[in-house]
C-alpha atoms as a PDB file:
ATOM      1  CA  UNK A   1     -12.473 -10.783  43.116  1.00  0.00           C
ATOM      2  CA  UNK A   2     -15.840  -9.059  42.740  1.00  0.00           C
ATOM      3  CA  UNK A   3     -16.968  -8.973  39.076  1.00  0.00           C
ATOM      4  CA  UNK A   4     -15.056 -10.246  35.941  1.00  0.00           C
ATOM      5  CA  UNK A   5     -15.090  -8.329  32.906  1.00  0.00           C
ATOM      6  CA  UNK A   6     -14.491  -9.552  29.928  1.00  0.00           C
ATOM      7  CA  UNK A   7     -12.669  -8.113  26.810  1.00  0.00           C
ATOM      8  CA  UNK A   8     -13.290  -9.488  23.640  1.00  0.00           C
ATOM      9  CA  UNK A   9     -12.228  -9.375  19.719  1.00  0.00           C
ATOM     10  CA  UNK A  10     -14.180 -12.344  18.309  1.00  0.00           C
ATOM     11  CA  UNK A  11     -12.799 -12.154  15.293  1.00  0.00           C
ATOM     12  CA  UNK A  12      -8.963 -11.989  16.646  1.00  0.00           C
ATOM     13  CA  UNK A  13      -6.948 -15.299  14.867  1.00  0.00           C
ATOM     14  CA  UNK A  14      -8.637 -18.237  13.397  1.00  0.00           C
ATOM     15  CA  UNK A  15     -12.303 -16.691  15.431  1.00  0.00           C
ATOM     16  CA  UNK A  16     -12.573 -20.034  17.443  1.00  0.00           C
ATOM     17  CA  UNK A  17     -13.319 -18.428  20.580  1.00  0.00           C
ATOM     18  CA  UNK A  18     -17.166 -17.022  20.325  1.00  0.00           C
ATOM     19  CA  UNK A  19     -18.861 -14.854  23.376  1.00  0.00           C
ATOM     20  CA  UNK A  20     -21.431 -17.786  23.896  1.00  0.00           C
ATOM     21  CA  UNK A  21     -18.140 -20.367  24.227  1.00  0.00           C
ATOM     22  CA  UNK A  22     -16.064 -17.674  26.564  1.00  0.00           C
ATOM     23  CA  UNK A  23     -19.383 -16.628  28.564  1.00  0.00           C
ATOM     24  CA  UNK A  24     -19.784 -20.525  29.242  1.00  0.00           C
ATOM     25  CA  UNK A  25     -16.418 -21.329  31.019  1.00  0.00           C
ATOM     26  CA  UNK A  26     -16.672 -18.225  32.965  1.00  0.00           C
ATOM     27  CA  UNK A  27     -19.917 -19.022  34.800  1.00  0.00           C
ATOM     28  CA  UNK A  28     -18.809 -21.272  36.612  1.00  0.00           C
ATOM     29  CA  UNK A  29     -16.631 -19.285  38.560  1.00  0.00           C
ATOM     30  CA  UNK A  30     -20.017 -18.060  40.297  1.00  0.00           C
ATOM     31  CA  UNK A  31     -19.072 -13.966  39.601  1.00  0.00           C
ATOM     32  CA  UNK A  32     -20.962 -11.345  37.725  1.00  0.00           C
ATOM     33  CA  UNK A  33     -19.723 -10.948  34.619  1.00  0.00           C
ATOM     34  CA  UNK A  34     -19.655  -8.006  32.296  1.00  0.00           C
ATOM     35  CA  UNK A  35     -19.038  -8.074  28.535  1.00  0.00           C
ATOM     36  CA  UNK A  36     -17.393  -6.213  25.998  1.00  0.00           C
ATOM     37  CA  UNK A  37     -16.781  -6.878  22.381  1.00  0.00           C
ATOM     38  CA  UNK A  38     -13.620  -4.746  20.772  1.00  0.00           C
ATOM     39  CA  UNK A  39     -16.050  -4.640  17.419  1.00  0.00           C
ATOM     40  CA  UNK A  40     -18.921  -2.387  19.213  1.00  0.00           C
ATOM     41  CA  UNK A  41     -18.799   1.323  19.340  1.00  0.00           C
ATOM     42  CA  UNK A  42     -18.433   2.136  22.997  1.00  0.00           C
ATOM     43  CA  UNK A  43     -16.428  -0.728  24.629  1.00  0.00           C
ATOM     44  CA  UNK A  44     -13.868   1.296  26.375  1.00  0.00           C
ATOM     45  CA  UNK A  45     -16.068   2.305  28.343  1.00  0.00           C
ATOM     46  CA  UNK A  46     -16.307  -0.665  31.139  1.00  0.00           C
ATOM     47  CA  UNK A  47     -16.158   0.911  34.472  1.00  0.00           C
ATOM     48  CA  UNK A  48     -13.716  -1.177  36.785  1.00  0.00           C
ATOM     49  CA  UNK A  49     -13.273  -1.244  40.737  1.00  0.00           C
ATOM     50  CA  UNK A  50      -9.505  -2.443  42.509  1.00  0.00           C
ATOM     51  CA  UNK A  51     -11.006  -5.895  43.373  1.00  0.00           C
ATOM     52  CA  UNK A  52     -12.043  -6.972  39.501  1.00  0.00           C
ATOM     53  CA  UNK A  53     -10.418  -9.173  37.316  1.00  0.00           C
ATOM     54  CA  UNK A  54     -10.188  -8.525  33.951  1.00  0.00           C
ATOM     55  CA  UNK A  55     -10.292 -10.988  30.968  1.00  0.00           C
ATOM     56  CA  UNK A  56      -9.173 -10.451  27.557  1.00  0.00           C
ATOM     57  CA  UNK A  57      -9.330 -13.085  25.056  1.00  0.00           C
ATOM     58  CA  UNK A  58      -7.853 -11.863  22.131  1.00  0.00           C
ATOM     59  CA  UNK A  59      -4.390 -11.081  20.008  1.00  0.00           C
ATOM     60  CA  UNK A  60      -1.437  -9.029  20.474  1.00  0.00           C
ATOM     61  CA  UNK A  61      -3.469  -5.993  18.650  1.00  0.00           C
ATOM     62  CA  UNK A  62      -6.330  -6.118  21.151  1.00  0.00           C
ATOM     63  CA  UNK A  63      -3.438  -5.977  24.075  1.00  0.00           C
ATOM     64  CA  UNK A  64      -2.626  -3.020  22.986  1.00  0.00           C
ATOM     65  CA  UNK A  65      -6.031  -1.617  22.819  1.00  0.00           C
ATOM     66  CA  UNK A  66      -6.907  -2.313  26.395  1.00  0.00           C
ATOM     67  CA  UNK A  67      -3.343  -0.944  27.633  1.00  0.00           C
ATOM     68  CA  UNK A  68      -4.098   1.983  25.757  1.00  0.00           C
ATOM     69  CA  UNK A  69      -7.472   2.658  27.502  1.00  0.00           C
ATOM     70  CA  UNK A  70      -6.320   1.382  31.321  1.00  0.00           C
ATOM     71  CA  UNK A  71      -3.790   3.987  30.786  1.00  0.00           C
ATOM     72  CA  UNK A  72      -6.792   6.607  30.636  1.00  0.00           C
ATOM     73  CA  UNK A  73      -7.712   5.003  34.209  1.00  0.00           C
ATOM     74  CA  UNK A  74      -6.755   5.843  37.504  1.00  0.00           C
ATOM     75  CA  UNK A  75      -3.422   4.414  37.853  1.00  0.00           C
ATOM     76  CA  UNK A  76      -5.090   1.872  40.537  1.00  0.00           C
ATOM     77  CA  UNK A  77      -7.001   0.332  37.682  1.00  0.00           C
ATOM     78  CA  UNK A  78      -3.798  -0.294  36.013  1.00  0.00           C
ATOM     79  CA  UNK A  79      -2.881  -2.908  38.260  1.00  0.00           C
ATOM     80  CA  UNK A  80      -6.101  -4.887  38.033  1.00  0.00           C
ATOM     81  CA  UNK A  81      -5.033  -8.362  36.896  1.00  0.00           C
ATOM     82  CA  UNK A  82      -5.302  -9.395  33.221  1.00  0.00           C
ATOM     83  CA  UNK A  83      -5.729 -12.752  32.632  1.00  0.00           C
ATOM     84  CA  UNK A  84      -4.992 -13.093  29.027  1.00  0.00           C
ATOM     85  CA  UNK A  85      -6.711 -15.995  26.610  1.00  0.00           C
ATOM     86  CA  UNK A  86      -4.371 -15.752  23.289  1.00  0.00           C
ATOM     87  CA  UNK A  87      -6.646 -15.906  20.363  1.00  0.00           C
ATOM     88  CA  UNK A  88      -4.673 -13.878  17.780  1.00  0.00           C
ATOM     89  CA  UNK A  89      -2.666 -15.025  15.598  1.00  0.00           C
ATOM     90  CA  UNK A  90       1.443 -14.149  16.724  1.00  0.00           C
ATOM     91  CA  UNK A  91       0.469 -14.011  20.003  1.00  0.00           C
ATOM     92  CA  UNK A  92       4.062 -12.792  21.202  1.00  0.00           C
ATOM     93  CA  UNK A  93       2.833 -11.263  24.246  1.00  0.00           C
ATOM     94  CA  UNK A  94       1.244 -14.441  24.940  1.00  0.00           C
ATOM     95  CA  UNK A  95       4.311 -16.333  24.451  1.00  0.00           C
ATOM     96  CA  UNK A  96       6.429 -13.952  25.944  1.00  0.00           C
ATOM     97  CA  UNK A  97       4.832 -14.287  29.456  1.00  0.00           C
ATOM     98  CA  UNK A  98       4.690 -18.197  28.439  1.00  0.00           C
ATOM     99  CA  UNK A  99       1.114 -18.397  29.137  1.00  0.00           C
ATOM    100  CA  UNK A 100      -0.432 -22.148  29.260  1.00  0.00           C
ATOM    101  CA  UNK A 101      -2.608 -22.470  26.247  1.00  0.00           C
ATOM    102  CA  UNK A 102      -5.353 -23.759  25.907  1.00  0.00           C
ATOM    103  CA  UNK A 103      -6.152 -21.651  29.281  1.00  0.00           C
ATOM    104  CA  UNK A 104      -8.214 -22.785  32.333  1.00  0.00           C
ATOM    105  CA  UNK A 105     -10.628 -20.500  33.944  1.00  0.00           C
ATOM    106  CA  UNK A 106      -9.978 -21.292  37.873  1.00  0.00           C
ATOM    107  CA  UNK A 107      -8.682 -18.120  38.663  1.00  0.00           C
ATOM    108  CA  UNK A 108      -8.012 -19.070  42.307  1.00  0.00           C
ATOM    109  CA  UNK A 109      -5.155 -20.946  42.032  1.00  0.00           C
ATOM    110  CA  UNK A 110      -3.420 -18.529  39.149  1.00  0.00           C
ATOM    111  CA  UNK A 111      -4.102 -14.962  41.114  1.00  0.00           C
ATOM    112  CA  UNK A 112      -1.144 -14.452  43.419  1.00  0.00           C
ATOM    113  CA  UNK A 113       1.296 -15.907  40.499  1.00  0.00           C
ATOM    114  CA  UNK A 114       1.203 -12.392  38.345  1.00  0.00           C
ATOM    115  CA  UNK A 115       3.878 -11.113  36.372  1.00  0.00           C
ATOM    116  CA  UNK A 116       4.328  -7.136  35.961  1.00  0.00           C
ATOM    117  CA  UNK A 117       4.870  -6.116  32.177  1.00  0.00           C
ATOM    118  CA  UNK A 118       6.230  -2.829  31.694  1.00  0.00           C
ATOM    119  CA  UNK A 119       5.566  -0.571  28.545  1.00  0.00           C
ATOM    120  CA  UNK A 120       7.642   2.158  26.497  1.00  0.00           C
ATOM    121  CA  UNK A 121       6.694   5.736  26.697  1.00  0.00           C
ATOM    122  CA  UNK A 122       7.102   7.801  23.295  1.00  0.00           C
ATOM    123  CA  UNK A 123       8.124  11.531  22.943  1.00  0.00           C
ATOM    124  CA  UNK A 124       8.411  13.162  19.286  1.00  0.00           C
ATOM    125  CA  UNK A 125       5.761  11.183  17.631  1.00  0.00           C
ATOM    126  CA  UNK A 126       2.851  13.124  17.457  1.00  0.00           C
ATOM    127  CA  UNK A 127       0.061   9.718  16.857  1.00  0.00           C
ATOM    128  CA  UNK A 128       1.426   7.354  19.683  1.00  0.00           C
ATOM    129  CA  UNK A 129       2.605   7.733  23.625  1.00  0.00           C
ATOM    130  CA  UNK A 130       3.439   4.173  24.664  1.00  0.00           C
ATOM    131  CA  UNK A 131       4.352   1.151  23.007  1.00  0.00           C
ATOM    132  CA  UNK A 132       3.756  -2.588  23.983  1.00  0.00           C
ATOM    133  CA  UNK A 133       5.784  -4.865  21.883  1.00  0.00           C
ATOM    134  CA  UNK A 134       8.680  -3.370  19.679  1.00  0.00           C
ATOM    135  CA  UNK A 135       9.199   0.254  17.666  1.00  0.00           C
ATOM    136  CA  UNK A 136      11.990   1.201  15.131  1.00  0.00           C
ATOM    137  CA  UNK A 137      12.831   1.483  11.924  1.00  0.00           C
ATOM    138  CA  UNK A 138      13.895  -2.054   8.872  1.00  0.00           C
ATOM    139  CA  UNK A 139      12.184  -4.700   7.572  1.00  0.00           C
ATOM    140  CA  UNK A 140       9.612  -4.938   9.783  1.00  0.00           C
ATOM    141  CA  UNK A 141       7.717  -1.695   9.286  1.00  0.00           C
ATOM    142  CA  UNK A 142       7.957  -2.791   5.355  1.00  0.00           C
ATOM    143  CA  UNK A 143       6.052  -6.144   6.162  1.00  0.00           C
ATOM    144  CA  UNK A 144       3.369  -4.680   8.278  1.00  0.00           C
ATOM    145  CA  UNK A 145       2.602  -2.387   5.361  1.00  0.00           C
ATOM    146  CA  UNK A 146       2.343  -5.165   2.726  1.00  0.00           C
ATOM    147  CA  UNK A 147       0.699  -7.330   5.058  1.00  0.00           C
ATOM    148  CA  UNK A 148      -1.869  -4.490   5.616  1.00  0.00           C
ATOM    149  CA  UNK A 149      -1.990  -3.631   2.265  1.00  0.00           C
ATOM    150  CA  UNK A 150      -2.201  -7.054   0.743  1.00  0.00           C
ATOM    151  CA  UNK A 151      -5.919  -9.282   0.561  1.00  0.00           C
ATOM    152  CA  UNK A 152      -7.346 -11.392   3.000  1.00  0.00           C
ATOM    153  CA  UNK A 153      -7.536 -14.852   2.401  1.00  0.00           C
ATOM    154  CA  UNK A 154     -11.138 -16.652   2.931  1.00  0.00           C
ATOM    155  CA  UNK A 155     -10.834 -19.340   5.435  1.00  0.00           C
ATOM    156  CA  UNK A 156      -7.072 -19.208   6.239  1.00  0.00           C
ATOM    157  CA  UNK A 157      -6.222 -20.621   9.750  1.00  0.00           C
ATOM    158  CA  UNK A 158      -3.783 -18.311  11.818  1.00  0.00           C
ATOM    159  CA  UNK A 159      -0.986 -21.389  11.228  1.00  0.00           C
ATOM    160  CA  UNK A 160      -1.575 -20.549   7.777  1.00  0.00           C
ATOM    161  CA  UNK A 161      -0.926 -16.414   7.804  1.00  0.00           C
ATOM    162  CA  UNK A 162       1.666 -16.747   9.935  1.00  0.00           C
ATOM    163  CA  UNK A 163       3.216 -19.056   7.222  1.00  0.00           C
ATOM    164  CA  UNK A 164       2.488 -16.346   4.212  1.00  0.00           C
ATOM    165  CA  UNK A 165       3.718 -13.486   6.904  1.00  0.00           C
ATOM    166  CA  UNK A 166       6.845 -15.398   6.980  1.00  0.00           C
ATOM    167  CA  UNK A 167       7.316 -15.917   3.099  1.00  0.00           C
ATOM    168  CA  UNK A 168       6.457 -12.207   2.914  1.00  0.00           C
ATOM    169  CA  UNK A 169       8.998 -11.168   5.243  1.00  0.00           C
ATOM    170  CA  UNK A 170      11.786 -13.311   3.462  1.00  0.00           C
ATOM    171  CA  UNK A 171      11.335 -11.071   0.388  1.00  0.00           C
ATOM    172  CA  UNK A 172      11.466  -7.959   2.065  1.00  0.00           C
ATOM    173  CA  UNK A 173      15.246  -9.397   3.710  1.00  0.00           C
ATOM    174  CA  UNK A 174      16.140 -10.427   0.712  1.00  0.00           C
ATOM    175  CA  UNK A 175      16.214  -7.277  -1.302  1.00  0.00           C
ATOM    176  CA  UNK A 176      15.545  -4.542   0.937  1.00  0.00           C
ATOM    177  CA  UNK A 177      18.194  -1.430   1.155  1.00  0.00           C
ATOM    178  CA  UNK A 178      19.795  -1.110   4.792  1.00  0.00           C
ATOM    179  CA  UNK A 179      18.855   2.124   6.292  1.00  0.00           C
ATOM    180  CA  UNK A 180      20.691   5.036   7.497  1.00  0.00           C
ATOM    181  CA  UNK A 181      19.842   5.224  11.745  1.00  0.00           C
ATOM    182  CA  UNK A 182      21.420   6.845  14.430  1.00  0.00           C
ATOM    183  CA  UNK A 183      20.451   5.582  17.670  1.00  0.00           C
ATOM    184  CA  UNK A 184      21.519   6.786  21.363  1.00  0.00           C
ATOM    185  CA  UNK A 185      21.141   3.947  23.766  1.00  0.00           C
ATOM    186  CA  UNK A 186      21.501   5.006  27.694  1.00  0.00           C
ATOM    187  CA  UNK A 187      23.887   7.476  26.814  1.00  0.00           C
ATOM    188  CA  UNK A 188      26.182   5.612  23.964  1.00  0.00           C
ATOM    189  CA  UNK A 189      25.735   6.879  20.590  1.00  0.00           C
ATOM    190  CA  UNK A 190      25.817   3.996  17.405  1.00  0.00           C
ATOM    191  CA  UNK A 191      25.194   5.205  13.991  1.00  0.00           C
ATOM    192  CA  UNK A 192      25.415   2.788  10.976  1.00  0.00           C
ATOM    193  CA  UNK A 193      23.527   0.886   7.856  1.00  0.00           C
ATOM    194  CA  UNK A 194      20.741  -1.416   9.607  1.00  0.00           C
ATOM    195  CA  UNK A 195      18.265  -3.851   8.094  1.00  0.00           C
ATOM    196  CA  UNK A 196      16.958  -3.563  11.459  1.00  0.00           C
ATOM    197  CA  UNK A 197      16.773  -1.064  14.307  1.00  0.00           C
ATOM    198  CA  UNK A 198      14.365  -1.989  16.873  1.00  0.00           C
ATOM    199  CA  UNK A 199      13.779  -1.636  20.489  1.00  0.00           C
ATOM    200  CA  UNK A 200      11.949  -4.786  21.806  1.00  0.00           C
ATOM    201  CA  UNK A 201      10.123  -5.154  25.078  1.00  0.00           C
ATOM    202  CA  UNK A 202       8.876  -9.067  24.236  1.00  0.00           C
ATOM    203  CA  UNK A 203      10.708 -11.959  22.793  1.00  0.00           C
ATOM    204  CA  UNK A 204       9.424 -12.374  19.537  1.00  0.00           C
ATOM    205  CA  UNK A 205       8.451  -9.760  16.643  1.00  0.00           C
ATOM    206  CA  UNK A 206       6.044 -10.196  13.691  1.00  0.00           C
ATOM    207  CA  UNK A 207       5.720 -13.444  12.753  1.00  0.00           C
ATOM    208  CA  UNK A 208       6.846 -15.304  15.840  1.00  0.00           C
ATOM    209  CA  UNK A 209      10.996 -13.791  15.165  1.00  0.00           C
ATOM    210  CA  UNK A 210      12.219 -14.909  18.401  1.00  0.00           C
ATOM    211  CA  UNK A 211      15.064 -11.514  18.119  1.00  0.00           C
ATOM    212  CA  UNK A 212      15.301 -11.226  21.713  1.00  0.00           C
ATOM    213  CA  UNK A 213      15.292 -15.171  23.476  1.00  0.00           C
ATOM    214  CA  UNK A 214      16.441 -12.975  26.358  1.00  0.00           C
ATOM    215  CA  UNK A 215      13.605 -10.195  26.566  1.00  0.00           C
ATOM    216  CA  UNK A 216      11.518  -9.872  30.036  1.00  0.00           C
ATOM    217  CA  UNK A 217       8.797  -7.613  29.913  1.00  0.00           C
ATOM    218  CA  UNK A 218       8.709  -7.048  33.608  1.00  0.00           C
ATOM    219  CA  UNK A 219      12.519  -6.454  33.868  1.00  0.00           C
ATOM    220  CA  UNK A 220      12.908  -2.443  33.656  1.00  0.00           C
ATOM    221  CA  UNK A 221      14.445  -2.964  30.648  1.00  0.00           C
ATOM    222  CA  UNK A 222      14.144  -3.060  26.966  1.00  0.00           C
ATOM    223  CA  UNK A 223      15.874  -4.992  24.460  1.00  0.00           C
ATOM    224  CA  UNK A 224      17.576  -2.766  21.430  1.00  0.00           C
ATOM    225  CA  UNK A 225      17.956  -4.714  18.647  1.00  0.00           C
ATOM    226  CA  UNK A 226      20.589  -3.944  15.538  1.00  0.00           C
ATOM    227  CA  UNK A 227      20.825  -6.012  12.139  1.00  0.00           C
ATOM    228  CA  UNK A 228      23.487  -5.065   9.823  1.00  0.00           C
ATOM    229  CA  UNK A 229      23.693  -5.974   6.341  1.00  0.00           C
ATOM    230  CA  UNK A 230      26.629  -8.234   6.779  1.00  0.00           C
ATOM    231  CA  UNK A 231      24.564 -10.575   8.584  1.00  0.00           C
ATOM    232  CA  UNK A 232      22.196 -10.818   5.712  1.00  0.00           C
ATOM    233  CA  UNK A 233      22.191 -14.444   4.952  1.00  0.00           C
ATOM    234  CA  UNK A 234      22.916 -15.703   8.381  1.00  0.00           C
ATOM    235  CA  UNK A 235      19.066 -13.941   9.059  1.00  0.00           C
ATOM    236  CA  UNK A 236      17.451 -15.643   5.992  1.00  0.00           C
ATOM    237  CA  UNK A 237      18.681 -18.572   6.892  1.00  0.00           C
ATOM    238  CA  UNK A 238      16.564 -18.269  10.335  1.00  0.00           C
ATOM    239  CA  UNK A 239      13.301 -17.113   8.540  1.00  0.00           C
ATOM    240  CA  UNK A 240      13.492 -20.163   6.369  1.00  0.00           C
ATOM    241  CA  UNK A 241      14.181 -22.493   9.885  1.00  0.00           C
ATOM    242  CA  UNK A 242      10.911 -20.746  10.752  1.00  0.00           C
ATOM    243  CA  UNK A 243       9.046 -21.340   7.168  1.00  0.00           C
ATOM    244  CA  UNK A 244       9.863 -25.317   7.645  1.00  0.00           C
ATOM    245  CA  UNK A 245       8.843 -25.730  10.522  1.00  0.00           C
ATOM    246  CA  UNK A 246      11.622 -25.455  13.063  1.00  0.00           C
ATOM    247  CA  UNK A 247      10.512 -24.952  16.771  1.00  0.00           C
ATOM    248  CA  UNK A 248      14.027 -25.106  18.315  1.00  0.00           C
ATOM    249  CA  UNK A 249      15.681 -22.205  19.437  1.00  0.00           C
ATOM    250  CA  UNK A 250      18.216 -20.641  17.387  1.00  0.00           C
ATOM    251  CA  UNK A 251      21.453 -18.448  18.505  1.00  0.00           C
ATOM    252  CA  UNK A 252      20.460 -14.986  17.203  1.00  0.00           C
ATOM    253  CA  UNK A 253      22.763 -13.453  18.731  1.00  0.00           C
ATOM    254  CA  UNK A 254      25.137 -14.660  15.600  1.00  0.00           C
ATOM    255  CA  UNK A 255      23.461 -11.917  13.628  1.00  0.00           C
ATOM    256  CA  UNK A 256      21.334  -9.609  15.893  1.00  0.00           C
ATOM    257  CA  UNK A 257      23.196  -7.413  18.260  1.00  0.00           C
ATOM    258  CA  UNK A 258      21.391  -7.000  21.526  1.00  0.00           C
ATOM    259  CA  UNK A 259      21.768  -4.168  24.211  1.00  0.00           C
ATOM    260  CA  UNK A 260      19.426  -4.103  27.510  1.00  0.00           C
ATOM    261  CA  UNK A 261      18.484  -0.366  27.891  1.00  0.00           C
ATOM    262  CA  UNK A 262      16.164   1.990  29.724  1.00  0.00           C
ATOM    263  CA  UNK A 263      16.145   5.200  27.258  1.00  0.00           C
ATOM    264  CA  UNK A 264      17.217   5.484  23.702  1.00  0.00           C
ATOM    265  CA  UNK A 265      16.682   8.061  21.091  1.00  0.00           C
ATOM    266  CA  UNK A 266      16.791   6.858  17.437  1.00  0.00           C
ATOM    267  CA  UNK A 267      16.638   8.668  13.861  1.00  0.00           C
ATOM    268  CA  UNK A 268      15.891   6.946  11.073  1.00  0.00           C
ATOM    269  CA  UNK A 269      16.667   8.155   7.410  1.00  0.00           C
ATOM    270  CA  UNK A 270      13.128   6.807   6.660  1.00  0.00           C
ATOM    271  CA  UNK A 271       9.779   7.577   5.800  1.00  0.00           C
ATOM    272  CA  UNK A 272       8.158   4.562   7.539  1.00  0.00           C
ATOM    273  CA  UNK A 273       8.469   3.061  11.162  1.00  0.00           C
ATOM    274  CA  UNK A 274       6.588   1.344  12.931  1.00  0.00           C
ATOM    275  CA  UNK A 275       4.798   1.188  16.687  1.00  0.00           C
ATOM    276  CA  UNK A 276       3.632  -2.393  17.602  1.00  0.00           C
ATOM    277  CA  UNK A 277       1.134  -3.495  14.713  1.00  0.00           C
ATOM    278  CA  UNK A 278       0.865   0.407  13.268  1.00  0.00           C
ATOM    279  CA  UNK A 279       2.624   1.928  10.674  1.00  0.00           C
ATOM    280  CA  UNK A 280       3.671   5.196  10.260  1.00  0.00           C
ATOM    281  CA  UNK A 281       4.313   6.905   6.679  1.00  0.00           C
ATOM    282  CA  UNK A 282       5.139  10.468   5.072  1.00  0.00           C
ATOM    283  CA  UNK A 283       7.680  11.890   7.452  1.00  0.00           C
ATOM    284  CA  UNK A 284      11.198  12.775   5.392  1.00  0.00           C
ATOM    285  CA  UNK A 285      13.064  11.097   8.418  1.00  0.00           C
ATOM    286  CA  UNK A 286      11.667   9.869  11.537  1.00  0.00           C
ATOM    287  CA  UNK A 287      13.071  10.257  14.734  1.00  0.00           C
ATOM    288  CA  UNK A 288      11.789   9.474  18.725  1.00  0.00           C
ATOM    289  CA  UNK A 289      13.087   9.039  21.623  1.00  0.00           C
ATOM    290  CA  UNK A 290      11.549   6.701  24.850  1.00  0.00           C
ATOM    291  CA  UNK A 291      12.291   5.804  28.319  1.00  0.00           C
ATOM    292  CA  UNK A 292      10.895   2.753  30.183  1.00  0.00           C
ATOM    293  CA  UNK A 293       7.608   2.714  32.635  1.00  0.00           C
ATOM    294  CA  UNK A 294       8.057  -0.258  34.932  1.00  0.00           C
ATOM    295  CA  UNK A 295       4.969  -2.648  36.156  1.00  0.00           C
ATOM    296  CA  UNK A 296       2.616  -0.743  34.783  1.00  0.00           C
ATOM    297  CA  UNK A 297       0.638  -3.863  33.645  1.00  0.00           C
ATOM    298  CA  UNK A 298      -0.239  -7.096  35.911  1.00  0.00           C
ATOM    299  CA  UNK A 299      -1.174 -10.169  33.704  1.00  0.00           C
ATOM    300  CA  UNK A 300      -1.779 -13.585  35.235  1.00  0.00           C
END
């Protein structure tokens, strides 16, 4: 390891991780460090060599963001190790990769035990190429765009958002209409009414929805996930678990049906979808198609 650079959003979550904090527990691994704050013009623009280490403290979002710029990189660069410091406030990647938290910064002992994390490549949407976490078509897009749309509140803790994201969502089960979508998944065509059609490559969506207990991110495979309207009830039920505080696992399977794949196309009789924390709006009916990238990623 010759230099660590750093990747920051410092106000990703409840903001309780500050530069001066993160700068402090890095010194002592005796390496140059190099900084970069998500919130200045310019950041993308670290320069990296093969031996680095790269550390992001940040949230799901800010993932994203620096997959989106190694991809830009020689494909060498991909594979420099991330080691991630969750700070936002789902976290799903984090808990996907079940990530100690809080993290220790001896990066000795954690190097050799990577895992590879894989992302989805997009064709027929003209604003995104890859995806990280999840795209489709239900009840998620609907509570991104309200949750988006809808004010901040001063001083709420990430516990707390998550909380209102969850009440939020609840609604937006409740009533929503199920959606026309016609999905083809490796090769075998489905077509039905869906309060949601989504293809998953972590565990958990939105609000910490653990949809797909059985996701890997590092497998080679993605997780397609179909909600019909019959199951309604059986998936408030689970939200409210969630909105009193449940922690244990729950069989989802009851109400989510769950297909490993590697390419699916899907058309949605929509005018929203989503791709990982964005929105997308205005299109009559959406429709994409995507194939897996394997090990693209390293994280530690």
């Amino acid at each position: 390891m010759k230099k660590i650079q750093v990747i920051h959003n410092p106000t990703a979550g409840d903001a309780e991780q500050s530069k001066k904090k993160l700068l402090a527990s890095l010194k002592e691994n005796g390496r140059e460090i190099s900084y970069a704050s998500t919130d200045d013009d310019g950041w993308e623009k670290f320069t990296l060599d093969e031996e680095d280490l790269i550390v992001l403290c940040g949230g799901d979002g800010t993932v994203r963001k620096l997959a989106g710029v190694l991809l830009q990189k020689k494909k060498k660069q991909r594979k420099i190790p991330i080691y991630l410091v969750p700070a936002g406030t789902a976290n799903n990647i984090a808990t996907t990769l079940e990530l100690p938290f809080p993290r220790d910064f001896t990066f000795q002992k954690n190097l050799k035990n990577y895992q590879l994390f894989d992302y989805g490549k997009i064709a027929g949407l003209d604003e995104f190429e890859f995806f990280l976490e999840g795209i489709g078509f239900g009840f998620f897009p609907e509570l991104i765009r309200r949750m988006k749309e809808g004010k901040e509140i001063p001083d709420e803790t990430a516990e707390e958002k998550l909380q209102r994201t969850l009440k939020v969502c609840r609604d937006i089960v409740e009533h929503m209409k199920p959606l026309k979508i016609k999905v083809e998944a490796d090769g075998e065509k489905i077509k039905g009414k869906f309060l949601l059609a989504e293809v998953l490559n972590t565990k958990h969506i939105g609000p910490n929805l653990k949809l797909a207990p059985h996701a890997h991110p590092g497998d080679g495979l993605m997780d397609l996930l179909l909600i019909s309207p019959e199951h309604r009830e059986l998936l408030l039920e689970y939200i409210d678990s969630l909105i009193a505080g449940n922690k244990e696992d729950v069989d989802v399977h009851k109400f989510v049906k769950v297909m490993k794949v590697k390419k699916v196309k899907m058309k949605g009789n929509t005018s929203q979808m989503h791709v990982d924390d964005s929105i997308l709006t205005g299109e009559e009916k959406y429709k994409f198609k995507l194939k897996v990238k394997e090990g693209e990623f390293m994280f530690i």
